[in-house]
Protein backbone atom coordinates (compact mmCIF):
# COMPACT_ATOMS: atom_id res chain seq x y z
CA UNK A 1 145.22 88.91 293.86
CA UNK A 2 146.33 90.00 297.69
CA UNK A 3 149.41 87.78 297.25
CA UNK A 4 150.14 89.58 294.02
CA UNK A 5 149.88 92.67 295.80
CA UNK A 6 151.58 91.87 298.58
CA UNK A 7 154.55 90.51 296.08
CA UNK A 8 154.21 94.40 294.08
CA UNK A 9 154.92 96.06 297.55
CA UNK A 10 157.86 93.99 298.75
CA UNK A 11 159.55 94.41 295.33
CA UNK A 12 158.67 97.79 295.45
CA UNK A 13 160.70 97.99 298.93
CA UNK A 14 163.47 95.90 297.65
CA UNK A 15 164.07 98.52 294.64
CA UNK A 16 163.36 101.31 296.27
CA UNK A 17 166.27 100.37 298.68
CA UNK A 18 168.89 99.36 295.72
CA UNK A 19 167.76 102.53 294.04
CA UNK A 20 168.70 104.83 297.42
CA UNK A 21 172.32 103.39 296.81
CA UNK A 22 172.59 104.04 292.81
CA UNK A 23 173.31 107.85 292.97
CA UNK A 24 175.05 107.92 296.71
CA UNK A 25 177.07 104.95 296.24
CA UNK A 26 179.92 106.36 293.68
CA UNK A 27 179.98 109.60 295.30
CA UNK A 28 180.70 108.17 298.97
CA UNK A 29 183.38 105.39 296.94
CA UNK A 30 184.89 109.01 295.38
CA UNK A 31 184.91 110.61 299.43
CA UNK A 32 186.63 107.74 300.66
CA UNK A 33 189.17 108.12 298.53
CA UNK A 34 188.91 105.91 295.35
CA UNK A 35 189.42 106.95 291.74
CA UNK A 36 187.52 105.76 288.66
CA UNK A 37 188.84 102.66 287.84
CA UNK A 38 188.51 101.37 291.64
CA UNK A 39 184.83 102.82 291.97
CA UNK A 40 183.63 100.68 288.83
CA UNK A 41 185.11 97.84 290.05
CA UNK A 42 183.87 98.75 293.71
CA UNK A 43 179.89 98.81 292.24
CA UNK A 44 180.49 95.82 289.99
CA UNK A 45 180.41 94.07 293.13
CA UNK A 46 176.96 93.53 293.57
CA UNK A 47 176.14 92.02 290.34
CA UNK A 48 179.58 89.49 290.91
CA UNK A 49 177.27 88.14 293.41
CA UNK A 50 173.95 88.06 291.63
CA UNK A 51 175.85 86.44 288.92
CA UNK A 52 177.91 83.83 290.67
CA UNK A 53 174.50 82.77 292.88
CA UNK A 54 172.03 83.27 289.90
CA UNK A 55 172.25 79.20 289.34
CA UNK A 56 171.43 78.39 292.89
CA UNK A 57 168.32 80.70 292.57
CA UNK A 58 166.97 79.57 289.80
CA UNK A 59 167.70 75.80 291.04
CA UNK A 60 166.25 77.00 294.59
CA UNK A 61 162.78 78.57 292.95
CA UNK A 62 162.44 74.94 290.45
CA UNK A 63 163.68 72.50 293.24
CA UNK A 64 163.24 74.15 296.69
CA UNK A 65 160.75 76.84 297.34
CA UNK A 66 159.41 79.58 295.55
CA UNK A 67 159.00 81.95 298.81
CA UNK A 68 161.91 81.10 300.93
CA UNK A 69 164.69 82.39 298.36
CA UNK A 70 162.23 85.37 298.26
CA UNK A 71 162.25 85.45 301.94
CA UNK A 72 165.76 85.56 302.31
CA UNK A 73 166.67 87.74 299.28
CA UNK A 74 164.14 90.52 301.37
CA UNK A 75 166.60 89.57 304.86
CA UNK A 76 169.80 89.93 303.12
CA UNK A 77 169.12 92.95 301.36
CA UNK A 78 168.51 94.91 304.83
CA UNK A 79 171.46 93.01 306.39
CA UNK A 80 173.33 95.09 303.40
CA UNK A 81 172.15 98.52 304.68
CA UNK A 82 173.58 97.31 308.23
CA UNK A 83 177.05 96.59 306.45
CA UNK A 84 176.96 100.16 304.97
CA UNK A 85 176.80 101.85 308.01
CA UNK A 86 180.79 100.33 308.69
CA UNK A 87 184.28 101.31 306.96
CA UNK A 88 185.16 100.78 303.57
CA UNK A 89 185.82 96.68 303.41
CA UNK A 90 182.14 96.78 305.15
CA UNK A 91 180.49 99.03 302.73
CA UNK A 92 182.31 96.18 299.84
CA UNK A 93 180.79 93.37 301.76
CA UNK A 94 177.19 94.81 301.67
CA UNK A 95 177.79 95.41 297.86
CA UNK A 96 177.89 91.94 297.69
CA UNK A 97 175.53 91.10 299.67
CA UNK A 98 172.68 93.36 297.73
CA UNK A 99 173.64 91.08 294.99
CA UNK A 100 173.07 88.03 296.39
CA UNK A 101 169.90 89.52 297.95
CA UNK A 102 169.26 90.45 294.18
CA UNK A 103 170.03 86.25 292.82
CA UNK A 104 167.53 85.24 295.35
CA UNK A 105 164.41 87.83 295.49
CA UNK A 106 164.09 88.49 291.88
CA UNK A 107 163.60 85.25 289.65
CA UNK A 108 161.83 83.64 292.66
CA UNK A 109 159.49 86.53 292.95
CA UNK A 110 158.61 86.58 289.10
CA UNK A 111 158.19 82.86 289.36
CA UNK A 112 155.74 82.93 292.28
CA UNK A 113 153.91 86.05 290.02
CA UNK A 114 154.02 83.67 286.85
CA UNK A 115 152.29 81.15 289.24
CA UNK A 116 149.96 83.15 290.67
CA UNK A 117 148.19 84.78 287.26
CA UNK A 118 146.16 83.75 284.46
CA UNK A 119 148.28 83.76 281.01
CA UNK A 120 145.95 86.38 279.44
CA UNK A 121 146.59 88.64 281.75
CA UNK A 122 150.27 88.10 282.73
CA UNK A 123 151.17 91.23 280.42
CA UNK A 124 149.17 94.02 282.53
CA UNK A 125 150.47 91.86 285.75
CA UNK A 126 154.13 91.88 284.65
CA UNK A 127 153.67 95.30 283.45
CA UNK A 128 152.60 96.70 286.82
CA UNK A 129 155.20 95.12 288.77
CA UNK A 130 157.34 97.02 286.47
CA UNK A 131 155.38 99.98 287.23
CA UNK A 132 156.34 99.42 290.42
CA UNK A 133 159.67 98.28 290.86
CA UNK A 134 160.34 101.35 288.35
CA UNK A 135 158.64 103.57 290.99
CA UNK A 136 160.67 101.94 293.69
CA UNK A 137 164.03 102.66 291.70
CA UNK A 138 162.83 106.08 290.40
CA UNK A 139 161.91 106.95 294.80
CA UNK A 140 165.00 105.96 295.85
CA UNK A 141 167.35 107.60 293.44
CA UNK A 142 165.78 110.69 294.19
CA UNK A 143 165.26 110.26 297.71
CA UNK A 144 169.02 109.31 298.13
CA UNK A 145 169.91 112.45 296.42
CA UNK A 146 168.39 114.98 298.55
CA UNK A 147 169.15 112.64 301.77
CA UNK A 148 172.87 112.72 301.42
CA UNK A 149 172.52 116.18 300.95
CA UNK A 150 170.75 117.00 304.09
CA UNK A 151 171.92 114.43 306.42
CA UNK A 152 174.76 112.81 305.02
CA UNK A 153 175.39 109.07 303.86
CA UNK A 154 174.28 106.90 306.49
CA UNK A 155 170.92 107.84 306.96
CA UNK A 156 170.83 106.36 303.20
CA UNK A 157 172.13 103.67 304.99
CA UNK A 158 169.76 103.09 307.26
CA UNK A 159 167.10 103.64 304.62
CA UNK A 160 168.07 100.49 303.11
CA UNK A 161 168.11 98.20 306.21
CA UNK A 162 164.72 99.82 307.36
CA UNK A 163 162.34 99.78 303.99
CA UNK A 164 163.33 95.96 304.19
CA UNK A 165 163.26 94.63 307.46
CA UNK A 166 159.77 96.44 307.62
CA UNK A 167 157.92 94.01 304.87
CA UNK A 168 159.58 90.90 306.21
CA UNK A 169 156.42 90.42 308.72
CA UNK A 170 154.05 91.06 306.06
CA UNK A 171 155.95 88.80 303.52
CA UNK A 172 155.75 85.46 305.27
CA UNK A 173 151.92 85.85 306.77
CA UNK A 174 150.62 87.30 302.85
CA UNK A 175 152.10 85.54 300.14
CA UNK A 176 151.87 81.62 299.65
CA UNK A 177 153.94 78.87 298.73
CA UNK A 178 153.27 78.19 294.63
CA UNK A 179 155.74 75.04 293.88
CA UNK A 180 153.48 72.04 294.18
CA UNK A 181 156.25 69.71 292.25
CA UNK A 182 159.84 70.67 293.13
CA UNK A 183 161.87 69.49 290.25
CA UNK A 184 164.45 66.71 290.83
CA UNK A 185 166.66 67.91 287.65
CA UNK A 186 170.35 69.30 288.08
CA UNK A 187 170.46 73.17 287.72
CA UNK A 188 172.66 72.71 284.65
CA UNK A 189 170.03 70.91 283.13
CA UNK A 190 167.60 73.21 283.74
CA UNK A 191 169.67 76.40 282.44
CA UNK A 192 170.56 74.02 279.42
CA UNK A 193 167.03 73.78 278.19
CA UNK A 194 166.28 77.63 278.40
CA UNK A 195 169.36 78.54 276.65
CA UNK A 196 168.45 76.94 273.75
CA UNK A 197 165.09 78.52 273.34
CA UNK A 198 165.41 81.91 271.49
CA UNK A 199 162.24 83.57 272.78
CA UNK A 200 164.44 83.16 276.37
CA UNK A 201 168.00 83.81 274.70
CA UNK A 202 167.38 86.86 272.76
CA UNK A 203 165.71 88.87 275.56
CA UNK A 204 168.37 87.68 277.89
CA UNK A 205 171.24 88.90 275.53
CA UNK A 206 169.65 92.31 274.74
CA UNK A 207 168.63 92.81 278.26
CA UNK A 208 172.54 92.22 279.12
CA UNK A 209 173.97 94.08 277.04
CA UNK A 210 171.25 97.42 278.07
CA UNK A 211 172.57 96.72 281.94
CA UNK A 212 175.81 96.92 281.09
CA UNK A 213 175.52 100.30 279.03
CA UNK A 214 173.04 101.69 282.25
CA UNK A 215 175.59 100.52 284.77
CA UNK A 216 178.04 102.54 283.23
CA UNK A 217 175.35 105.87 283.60
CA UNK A 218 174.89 105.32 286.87
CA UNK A 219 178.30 104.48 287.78
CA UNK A 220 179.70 107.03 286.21
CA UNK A 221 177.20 110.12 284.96
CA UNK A 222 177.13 111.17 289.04
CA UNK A 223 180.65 111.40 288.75
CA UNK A 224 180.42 113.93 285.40
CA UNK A 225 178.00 116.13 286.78
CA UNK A 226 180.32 116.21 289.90
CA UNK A 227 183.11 117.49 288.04
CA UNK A 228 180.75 120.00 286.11
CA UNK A 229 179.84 121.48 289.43
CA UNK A 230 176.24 120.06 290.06
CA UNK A 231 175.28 119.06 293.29
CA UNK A 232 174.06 115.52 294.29
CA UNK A 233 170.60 116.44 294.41
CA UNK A 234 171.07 117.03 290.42
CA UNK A 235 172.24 113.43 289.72
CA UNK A 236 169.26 112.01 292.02
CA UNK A 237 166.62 114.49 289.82
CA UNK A 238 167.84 113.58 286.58
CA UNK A 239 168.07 109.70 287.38
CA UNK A 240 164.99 109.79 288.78
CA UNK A 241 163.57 111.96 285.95
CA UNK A 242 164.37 109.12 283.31
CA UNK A 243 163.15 106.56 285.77
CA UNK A 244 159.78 108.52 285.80
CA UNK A 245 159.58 108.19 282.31
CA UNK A 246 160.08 104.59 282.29
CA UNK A 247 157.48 104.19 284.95
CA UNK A 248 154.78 105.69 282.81
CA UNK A 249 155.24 103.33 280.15
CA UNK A 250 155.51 100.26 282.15
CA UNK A 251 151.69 99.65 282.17
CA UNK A 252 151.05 100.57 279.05
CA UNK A 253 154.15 98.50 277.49
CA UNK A 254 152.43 95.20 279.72
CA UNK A 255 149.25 95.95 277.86
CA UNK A 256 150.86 95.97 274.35
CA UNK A 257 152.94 92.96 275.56
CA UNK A 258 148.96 91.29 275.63
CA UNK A 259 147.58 92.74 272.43
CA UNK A 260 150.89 92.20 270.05
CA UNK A 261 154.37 90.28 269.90
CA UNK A 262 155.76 91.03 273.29
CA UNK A 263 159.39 90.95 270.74
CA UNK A 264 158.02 93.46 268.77
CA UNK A 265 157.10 95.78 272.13
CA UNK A 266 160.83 95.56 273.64
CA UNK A 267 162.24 96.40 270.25
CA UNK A 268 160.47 99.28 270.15
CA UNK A 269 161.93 99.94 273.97
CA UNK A 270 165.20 98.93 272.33
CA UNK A 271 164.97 101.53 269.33
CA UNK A 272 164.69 104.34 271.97
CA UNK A 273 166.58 103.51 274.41
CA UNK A 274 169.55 103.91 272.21
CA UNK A 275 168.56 107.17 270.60
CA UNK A 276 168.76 108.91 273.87
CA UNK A 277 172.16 107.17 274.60
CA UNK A 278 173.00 109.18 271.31
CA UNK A 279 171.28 112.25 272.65
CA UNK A 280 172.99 112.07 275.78
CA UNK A 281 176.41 111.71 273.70
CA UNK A 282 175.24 115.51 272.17
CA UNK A 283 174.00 117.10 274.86
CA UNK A 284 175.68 115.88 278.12
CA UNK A 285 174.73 118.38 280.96
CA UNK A 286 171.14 119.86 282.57
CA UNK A 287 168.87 121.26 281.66
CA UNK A 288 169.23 119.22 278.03
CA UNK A 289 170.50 115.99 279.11
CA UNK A 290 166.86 115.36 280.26
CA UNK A 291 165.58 115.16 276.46
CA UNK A 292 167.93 112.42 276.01
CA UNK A 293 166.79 110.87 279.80
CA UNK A 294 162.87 110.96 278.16
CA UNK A 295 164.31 108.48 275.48
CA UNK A 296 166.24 106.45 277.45
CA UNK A 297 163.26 106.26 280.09
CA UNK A 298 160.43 105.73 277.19
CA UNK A 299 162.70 102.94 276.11
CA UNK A 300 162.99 101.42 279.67
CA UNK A 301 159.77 101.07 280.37
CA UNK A 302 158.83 99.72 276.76
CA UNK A 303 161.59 96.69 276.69
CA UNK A 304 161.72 95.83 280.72
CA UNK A 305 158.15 94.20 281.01
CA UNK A 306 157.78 93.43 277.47
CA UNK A 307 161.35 91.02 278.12
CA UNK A 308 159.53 89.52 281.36
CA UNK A 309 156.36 88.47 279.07
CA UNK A 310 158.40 86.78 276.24
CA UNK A 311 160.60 84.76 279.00
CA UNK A 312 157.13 83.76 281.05
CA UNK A 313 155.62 82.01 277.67
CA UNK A 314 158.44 80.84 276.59
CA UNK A 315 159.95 78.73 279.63
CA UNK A 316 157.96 75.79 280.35
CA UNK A 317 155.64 76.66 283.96
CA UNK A 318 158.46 73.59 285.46
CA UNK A 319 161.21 75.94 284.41
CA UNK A 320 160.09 79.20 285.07
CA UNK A 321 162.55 79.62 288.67
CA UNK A 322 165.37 78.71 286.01
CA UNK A 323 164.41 80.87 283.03
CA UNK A 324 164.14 84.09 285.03
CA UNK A 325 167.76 82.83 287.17
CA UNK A 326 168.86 83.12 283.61
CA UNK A 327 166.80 86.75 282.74
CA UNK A 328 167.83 88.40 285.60
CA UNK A 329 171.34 87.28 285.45
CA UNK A 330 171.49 89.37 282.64
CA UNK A 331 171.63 92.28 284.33
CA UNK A 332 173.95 90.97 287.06
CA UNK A 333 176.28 90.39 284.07
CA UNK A 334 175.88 94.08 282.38
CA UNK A 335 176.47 95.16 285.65
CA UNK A 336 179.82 93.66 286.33
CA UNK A 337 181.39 93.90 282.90
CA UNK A 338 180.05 98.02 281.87
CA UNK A 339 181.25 100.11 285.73
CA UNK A 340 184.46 98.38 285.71
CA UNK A 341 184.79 98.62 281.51
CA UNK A 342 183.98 102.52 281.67
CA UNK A 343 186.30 102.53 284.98
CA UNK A 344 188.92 101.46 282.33
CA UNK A 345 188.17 103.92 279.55
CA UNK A 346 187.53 106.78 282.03
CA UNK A 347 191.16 105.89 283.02
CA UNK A 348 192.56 105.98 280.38
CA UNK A 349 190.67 108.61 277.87
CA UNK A 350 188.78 110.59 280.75
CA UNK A 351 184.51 110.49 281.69
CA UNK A 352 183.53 112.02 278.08
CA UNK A 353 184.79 109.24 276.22
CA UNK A 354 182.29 106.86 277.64
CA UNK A 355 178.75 108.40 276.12
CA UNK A 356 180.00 107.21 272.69
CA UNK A 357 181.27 103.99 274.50
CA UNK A 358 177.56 103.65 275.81
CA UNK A 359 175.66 104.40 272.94
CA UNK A 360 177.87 102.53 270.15
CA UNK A 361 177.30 99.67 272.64
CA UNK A 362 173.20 100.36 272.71
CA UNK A 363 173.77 100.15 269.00
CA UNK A 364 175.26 97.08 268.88
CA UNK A 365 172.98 95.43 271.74
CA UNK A 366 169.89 96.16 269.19
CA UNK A 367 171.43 94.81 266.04
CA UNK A 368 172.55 91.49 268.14
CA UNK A 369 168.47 91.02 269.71
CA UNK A 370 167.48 91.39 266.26
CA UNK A 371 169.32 88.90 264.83
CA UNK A 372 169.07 86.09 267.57
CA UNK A 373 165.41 86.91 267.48
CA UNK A 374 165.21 85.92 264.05
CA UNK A 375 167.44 83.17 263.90
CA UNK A 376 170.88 83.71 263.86
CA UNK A 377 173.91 81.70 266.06
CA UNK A 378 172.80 78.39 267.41
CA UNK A 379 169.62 78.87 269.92
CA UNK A 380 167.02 76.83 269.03
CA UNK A 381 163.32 76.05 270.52
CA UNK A 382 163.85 73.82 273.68
């Protein structure tokens, strides 16, 4: 269990950095000069990269190595703290490059995880590296917050290269190798075979469509309580307030994952989610916007790990690199369609019209899970 560990702290540093950027990132777009439209398209960066070099990480973690894409997802996120630190074209080339850092580090780490654990436990497992990834986002929202405010953008900046490159050591002595049999099929093939298996697809499409409603939020909710008149340090607290909440029911939700349906746990997540989406369509501002951030948090932390235990039983132990590629890709995918969608709407009908955008499209994201889930469109077992 001192690999897994070792795997829970260098994913904790990986999120911790991408969550330093989530509230400081829009805001330093907005100082250097860019409107709306150009900031959501501006974020959507990163997850253009995840999702164009999700296939070669999947194929990489099934046909290559499980630890070296990890490796090098760890190097190229701090090489995107280095690129902040530069003028604006800079700043858009270490966007991408946290994405690709993301395509490599995160299916390749939940393989070697998937490797590394018994199957009656992989619920609690999976459900504490949520924990902690969720801790990791929920630090460095907050933390980026209060840093910008007391000593300006790029000591965030040099956050993210430094929590990194720190771990890198650690990373190659402490965790081993787990892919005895590197598979000799085409990526294509691979991603074939987990598309058609609804216990991978329906997770995949609800966890998609989730991303791109919470891209949106944190693309654009810093920007609202900007133009209300709240500081920075009040988008970090209340984006690090609903990622609190999530954290807390991370374990937990892992646990449940073990004991019942893990489909049945993430619904649940789902459910919630979506009611504080509606919440936060009421009641927009602090103090009262954090009622809806509970929700959205409670749902968070129920759906995240309970998603990662229905993909890991599902996909075949061969398939795993390729089944998470596909999983994580999901959010690479709500990422790039919902900052540069609200960008759009923002545009055109101002920030307020995109809480009913967000929750109408929770809304719909739950009715489409349950309906794959139980059959519907053309997924079938692999």
């Amino acid at each position: 269990m001192r690999a897994v560990w070792n795997l829970h702290l260098a994913t904790f540093l990986f999120f911790l950095a991408y969550g330093l950027t989530v509230p400081t990132l829009p805001l330093y777009l907005k100082a250097q000069g860019l409107g709306a439209a150009w900031i959501g398209w501006a974020v959507a960066l990163m997850p253009l990269a995840g999702l164009a070099l999700r296939p070669f990480g999947g194929w990489a973690s099934d046909g290559w190595s499980r630890k070296k894409p990890s490796l090098i997802g760890l190097g190229l996120g701090a090489l995107s703290g280095l690129f902040y630190l530069g003028p604006l074209g800079a700043v858009l080339a270490g966007r991408f490059l946290q994405g690709a850092a993301m395509a490599l580090f995160a299916p390749s780490s939940l393989a070697i995880t998937s490797d590394l654990v018994p199957e009656h436990v992989v619920g609690r497992v999976m459900g504490t590296r949520n924990l902690i990834l969720g801790i990791g986002v929920m630090s460095g929202t907050a933390l980026g917050g209060f840093v910008v405010d007391l000593y300006g953008f790029s000591a965030v900046w040099l956050l993210v290269l430094g929590v990194q490159l720190v771990w890198i050591p650690f990373f190659v002595w402490g965790v081993p190798e787990t892919l005895d049999a590197p598979s000799a099929n085409p990526w294509w093939a691979n991603f074939g075979t987990v598309l058609r298996d609804r216990g991978i697809l329906a997770p995949t499409l609800a966890n998609t469509g989730f991303a791109a409603v919470f891209a949106t939020l944190q693309t654009f909710y810093p920007l609202v309580l900007s133009e209300a008149g709240f500081r920075a340090a009040w988008v970090g607290a209340f984006l690090a307030f609903y990622s609190l909440v999530s954290v807390f029911f991370r374990l937990p939700a892992g646990y449940l994952a073990d004991r019942f349906e893990a489909g049945w746990v993430a619904l649940a997540g789902f459910v919630s989610a979506t009611l504080g989406l509606f919440l936060l369509w009421a009641l927009p501002l602090p103090p009262f916007a954090f009622a809806a951030g509970f929700f959205m948090g409670a749902g968070a932390g129920l759906y995240l790990p309970a998603n990662i235990v229905a993909v890991t039983r599902a996909a075949r132990p061969e398939m795993r690199g390729s089944a998470f590629s596909l999983f994580t890709a999901s959010w690479d995918l709500g990422g790039l369609v919902g900052p540069p969608v609200g960008g759009a709407v923002a545009a055109a009908l101002g920030l307020n019209a995109l809480f009913p955008l967000m929750a109408l499209g929770a809304l719909l994201t739950v009715l489409v899970f349950v309906w794959v889930r139980g059959g519907g469109g053309r997924a079938r077992p692999a």
